[in-house]
Protein backbone atom coordinates (compact mmCIF):
# COMPACT_ATOMS: atom_id res chain seq x y z
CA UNK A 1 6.14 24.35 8.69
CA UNK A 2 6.57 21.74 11.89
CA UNK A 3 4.05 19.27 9.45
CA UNK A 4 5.93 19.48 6.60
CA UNK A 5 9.44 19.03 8.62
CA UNK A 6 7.85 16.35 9.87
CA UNK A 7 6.64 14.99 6.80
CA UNK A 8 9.88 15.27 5.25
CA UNK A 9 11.60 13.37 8.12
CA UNK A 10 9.39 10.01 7.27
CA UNK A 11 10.22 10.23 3.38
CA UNK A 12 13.89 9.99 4.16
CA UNK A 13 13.26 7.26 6.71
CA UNK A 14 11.20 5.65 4.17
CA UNK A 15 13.97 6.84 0.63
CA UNK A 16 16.29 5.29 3.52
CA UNK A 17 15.21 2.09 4.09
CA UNK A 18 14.38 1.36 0.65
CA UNK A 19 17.89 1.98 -0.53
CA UNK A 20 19.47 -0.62 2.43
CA UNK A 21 17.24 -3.07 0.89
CA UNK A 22 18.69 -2.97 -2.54
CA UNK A 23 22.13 -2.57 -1.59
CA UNK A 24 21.72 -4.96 1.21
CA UNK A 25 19.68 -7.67 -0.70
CA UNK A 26 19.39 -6.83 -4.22
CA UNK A 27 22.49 -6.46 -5.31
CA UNK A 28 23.82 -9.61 -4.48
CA UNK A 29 21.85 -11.81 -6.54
CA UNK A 30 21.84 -8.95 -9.14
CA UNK A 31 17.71 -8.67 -8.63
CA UNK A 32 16.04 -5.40 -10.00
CA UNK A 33 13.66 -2.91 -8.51
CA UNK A 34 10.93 -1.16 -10.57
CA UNK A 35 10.81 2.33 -12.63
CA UNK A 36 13.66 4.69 -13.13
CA UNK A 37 15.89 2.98 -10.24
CA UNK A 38 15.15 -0.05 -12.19
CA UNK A 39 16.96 0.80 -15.09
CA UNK A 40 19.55 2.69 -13.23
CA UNK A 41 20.04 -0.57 -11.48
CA UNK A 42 20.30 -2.60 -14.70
CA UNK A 43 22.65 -0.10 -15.77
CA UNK A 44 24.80 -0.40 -12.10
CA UNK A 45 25.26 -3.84 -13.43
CA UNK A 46 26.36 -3.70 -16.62
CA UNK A 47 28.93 -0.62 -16.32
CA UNK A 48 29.10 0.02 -12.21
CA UNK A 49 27.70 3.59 -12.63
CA UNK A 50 26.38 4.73 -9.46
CA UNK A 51 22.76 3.79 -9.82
CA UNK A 52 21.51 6.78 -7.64
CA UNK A 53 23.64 9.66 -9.61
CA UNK A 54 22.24 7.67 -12.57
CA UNK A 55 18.69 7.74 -11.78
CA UNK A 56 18.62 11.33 -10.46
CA UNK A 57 19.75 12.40 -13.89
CA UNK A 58 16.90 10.13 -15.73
CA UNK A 59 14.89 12.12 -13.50
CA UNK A 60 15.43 15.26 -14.48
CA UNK A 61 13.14 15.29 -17.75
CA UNK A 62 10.30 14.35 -15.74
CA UNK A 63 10.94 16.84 -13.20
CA UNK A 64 10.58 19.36 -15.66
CA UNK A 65 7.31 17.47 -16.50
CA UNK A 66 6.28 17.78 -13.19
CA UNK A 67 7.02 21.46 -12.95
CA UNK A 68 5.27 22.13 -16.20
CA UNK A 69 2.26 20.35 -15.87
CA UNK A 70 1.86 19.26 -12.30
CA UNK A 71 0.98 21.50 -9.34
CA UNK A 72 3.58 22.86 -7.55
CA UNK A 73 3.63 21.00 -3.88
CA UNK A 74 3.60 17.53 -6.63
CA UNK A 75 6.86 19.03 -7.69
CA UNK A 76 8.17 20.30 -4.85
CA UNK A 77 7.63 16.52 -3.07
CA UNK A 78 8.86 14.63 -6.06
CA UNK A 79 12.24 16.61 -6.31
CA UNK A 80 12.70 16.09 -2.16
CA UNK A 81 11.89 12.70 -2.65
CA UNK A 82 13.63 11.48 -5.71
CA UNK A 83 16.87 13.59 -4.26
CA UNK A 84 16.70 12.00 -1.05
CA UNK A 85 16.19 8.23 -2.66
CA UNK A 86 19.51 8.98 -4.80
CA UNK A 87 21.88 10.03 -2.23
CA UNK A 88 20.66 7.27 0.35
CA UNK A 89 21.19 4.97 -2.62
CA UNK A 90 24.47 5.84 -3.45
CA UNK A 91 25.34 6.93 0.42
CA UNK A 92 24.32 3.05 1.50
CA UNK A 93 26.11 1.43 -1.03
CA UNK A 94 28.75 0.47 1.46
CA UNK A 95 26.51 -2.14 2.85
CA UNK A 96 26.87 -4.57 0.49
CA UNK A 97 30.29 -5.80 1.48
CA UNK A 98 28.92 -6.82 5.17
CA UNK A 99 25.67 -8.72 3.70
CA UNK A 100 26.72 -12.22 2.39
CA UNK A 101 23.12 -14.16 2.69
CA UNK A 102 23.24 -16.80 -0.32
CA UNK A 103 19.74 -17.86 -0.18
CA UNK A 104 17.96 -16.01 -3.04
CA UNK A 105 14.56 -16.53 -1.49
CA UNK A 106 15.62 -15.35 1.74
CA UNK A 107 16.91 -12.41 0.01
CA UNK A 108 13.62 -11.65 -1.67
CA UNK A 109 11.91 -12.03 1.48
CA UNK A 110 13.50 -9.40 3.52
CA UNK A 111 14.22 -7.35 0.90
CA UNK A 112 10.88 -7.00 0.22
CA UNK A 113 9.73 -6.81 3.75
CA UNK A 114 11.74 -3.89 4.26
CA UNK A 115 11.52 -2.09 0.70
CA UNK A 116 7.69 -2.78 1.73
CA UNK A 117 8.27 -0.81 4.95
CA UNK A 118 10.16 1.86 3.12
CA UNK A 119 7.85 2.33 0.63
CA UNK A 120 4.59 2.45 3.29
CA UNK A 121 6.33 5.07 4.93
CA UNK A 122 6.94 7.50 1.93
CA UNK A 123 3.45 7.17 0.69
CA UNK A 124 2.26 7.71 4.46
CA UNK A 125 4.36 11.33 4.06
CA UNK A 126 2.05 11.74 0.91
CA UNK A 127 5.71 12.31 -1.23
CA UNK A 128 7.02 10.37 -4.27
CA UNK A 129 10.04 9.12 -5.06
CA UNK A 130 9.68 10.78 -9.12
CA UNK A 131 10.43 8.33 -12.02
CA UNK A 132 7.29 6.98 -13.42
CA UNK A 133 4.63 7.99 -10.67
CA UNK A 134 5.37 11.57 -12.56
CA UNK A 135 4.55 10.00 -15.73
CA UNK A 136 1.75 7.73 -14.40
CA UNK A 137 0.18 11.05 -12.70
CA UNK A 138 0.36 12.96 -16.11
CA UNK A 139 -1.02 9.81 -17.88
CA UNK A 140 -3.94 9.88 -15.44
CA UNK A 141 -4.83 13.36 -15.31
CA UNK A 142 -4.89 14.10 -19.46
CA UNK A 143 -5.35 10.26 -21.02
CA UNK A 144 -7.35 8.95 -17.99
CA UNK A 145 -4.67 5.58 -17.78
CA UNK A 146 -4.38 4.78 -14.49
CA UNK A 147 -0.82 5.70 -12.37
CA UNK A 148 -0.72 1.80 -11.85
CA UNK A 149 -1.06 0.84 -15.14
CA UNK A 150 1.42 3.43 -16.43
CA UNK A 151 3.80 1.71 -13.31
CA UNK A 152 3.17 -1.73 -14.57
CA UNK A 153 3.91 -1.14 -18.08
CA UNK A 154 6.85 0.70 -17.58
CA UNK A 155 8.09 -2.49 -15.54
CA UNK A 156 7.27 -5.14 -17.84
CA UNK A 157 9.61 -3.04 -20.38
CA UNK A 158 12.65 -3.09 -17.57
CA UNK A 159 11.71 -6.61 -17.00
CA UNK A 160 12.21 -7.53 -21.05
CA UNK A 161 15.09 -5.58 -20.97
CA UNK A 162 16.88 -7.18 -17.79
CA UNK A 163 16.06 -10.70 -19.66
CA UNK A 164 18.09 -9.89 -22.31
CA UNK A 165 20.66 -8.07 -20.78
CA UNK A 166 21.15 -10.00 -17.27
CA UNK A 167 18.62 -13.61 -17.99
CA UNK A 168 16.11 -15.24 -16.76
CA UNK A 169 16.66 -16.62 -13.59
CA UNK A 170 17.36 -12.58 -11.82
CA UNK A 171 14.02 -11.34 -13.44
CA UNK A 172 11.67 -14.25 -12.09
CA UNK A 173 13.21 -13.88 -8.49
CA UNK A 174 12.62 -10.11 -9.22
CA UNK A 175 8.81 -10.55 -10.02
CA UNK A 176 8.97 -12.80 -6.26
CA UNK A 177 10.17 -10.05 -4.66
CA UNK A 178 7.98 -7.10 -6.71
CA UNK A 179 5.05 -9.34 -4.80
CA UNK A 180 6.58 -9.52 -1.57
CA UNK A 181 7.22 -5.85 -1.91
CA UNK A 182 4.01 -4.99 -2.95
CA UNK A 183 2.04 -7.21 0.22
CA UNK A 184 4.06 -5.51 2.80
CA UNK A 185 3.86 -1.71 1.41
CA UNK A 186 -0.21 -2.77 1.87
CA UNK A 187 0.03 -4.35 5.20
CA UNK A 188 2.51 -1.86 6.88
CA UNK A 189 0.08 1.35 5.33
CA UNK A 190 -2.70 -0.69 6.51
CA UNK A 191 -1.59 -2.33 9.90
CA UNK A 192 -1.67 -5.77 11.00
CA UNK A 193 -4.94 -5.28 12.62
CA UNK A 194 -7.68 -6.33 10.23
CA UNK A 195 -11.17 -5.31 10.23
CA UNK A 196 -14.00 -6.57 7.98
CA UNK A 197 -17.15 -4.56 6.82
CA UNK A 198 -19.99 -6.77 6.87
CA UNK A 199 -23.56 -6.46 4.69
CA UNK A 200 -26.81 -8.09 5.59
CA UNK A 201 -29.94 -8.17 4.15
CA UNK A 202 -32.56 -9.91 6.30
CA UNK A 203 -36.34 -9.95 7.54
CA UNK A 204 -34.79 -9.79 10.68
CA UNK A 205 -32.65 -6.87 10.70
CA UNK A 206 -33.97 -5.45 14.30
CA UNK A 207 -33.16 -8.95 16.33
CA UNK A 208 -29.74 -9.42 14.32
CA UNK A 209 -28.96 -5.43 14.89
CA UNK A 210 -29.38 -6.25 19.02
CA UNK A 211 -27.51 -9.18 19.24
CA UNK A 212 -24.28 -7.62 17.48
CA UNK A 213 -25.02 -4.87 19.81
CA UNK A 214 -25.09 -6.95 23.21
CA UNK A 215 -22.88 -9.15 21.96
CA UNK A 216 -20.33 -8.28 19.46
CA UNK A 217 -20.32 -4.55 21.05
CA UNK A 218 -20.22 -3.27 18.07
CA UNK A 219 -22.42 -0.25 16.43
CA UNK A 220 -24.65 -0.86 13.83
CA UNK A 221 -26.35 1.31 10.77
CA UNK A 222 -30.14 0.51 9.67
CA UNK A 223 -30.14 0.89 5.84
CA UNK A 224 -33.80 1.47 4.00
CA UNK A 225 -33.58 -0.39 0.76
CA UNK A 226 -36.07 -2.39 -1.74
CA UNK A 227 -35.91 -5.64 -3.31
CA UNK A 228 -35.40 -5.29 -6.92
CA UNK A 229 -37.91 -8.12 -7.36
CA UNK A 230 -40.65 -8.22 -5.64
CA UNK A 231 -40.15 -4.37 -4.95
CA UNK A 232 -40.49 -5.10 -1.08
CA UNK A 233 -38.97 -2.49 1.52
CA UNK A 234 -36.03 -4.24 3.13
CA UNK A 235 -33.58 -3.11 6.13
CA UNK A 236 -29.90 -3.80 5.50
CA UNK A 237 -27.68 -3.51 7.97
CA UNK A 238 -23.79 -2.19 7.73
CA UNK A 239 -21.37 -3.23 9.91
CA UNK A 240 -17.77 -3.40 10.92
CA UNK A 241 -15.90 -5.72 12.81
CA UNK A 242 -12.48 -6.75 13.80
CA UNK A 243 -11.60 -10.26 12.12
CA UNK A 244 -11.63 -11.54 15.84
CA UNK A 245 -15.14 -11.12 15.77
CA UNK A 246 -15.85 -12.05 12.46
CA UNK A 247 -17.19 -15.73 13.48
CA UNK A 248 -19.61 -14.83 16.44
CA UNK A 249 -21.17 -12.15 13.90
CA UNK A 250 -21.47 -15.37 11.65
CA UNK A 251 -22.86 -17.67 14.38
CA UNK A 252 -25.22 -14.77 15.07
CA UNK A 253 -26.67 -14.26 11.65
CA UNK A 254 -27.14 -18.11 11.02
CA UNK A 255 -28.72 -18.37 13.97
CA UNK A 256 -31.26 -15.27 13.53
CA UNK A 257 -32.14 -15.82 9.92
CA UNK A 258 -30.20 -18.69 7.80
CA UNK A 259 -31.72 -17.26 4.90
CA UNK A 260 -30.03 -14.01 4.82
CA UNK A 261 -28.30 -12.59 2.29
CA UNK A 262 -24.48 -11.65 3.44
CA UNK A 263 -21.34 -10.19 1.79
CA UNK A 264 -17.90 -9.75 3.47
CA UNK A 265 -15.07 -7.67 2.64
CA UNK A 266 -12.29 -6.01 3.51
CA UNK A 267 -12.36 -2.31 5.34
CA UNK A 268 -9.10 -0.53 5.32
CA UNK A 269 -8.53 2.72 7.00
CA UNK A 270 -11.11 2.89 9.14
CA UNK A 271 -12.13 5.86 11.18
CA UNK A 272 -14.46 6.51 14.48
CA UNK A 273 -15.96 5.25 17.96
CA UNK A 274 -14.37 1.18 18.81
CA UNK A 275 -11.53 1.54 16.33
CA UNK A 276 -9.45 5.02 16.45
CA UNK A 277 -11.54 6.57 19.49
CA UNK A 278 -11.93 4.40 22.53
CA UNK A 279 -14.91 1.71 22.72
CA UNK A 280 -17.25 2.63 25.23
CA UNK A 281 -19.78 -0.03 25.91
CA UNK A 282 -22.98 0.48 24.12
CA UNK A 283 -25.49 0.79 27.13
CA UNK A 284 -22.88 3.18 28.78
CA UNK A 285 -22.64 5.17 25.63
CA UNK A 286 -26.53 5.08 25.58
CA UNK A 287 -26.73 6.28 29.19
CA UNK A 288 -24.21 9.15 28.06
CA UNK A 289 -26.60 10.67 25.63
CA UNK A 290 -29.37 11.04 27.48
């Protein structure tokens, strides 16, 4: 009960800040948001209906979706969320008389940075805010289309629409600040603190494994695989490192064996010993297990 008070709590932080960033920087420059509140939006500025009243009664057809062919704590977590998102929508509309900021760009920027935030924080609470992610879950679960796909289409439809309704020049900005939106909902679920999971394949996998040891400090795993070619055993090792240490790991491997083979990539999320638990030396931690 505490987890899901809790829970709660961050979606209306999140339904919250998403709604100052319309009123506060959409509005102005008449940009648009995506889904349901999108076309509530449009709809704000063609007739001045309240946009959340208006897309909490949109909403209620896929509710009943939801309830119908969705489990129940999906339902349960849309409703919350979708309810909350309307009132703060409507309850923050009062904002837009003290926000003045004539720069569009500027506009896009923090609106996006803190629609971003908003948006980070209700998918951290695991809720939804309804509208299309009801219809992008049902899409996924019996036609196998993708929730994102089901999003994007659904926007490019509000976007046409807006064109002819409101013109060009709001839905372009809009698109800026869809990406702006979209970088900052992935950095703040993320973090700012990047790590990168590293994959080499080398004849020298023991002397490369030590030296990221002794001098990276970071833990290593010893993968067995075989070279589809000449069918040769081969160790790969698997690594992870902060982007700090990204370059010494480099240095390191071209140093060791300039022939090996290396791919980089991004590691979000991750768990265990040096990045969520504290980083004991190596040697220490091997003095500890014995």
């Amino acid at each position: 009960m505490k987890k899901n008070i809790i829970r709660y709590c961050i979606t209306a932080l999140g339904c919250l800040l998403m709604a100052l960033s319309i009123n506060a920087f959409f509005v102005q420059h008449h940009f648009l948001s995506g889904g349901i509140s999108g076309v509530s939006i449009i709809l704000y500025y063609l007739t001045g209906w309240p946009p959340g009243i208006t897309s909490l009664i949109f909403n209620i057809p896929l509710f009943y979706i939801a309830w119908k062919y969705m489990s129940r704590q999906f339902f349960i977590d849309s409703v919350i969320g979708t309810v909350l998102f309307s009132l703060a929508l409507d309850g923050t509309a009062f904002v837009q008389a003290y926000v003045n900021i004539p720069d569009k760009l500027l506009c896009c920027m923090a609106g996006g940075a803190l629609g971003g935030l908003g948006g980070a924080l209700v998918y951290r609470s695991e809720a939804s805010t309804g509208g299309v992610d009801i219809l992008g879950f049902l899409t996924k679960k019996y036609y196998n289309i993708s929730v994102s796909t089901t999003n994007f289409l659904f926007d490019c439809c509000v976007m046409l629409a807006a064109v002819v309704f409101l013109g060009l020049t709001p839905v372009l900005y809009s698109l800026v600040l869809f990406f702006i939106t979209f970088k900052a909902t992935n950095l703040f679920m993320v973090g700012f603190d990047y790590k990168k999971q590293v994959i080499i394949v080398s004849t020298h996998a023991e002397e490369i494994s030590r030296r990221i040891m002794d001098e990276v400090n970071r833990g290593v795993t010893i993968l067995h695989g075989e070279g589809g070619y000449t069918r040769r055993p081969l160790q790969v090792i698997l690594v992870v490192v902060k982007l700090t240490q990204l370059a010494h790991l480099e240095t390191i491997i071209k140093e060791v064996d300039p022939m090996a083979f290396v791919t980089i990539q991004d590691a979000n999320n991750v768990f265990g010993r040096g990045f969520t638990q504290p980083n004991l030396d190596l040697e220490e931690e091997r003095r500890l297990r014995k």
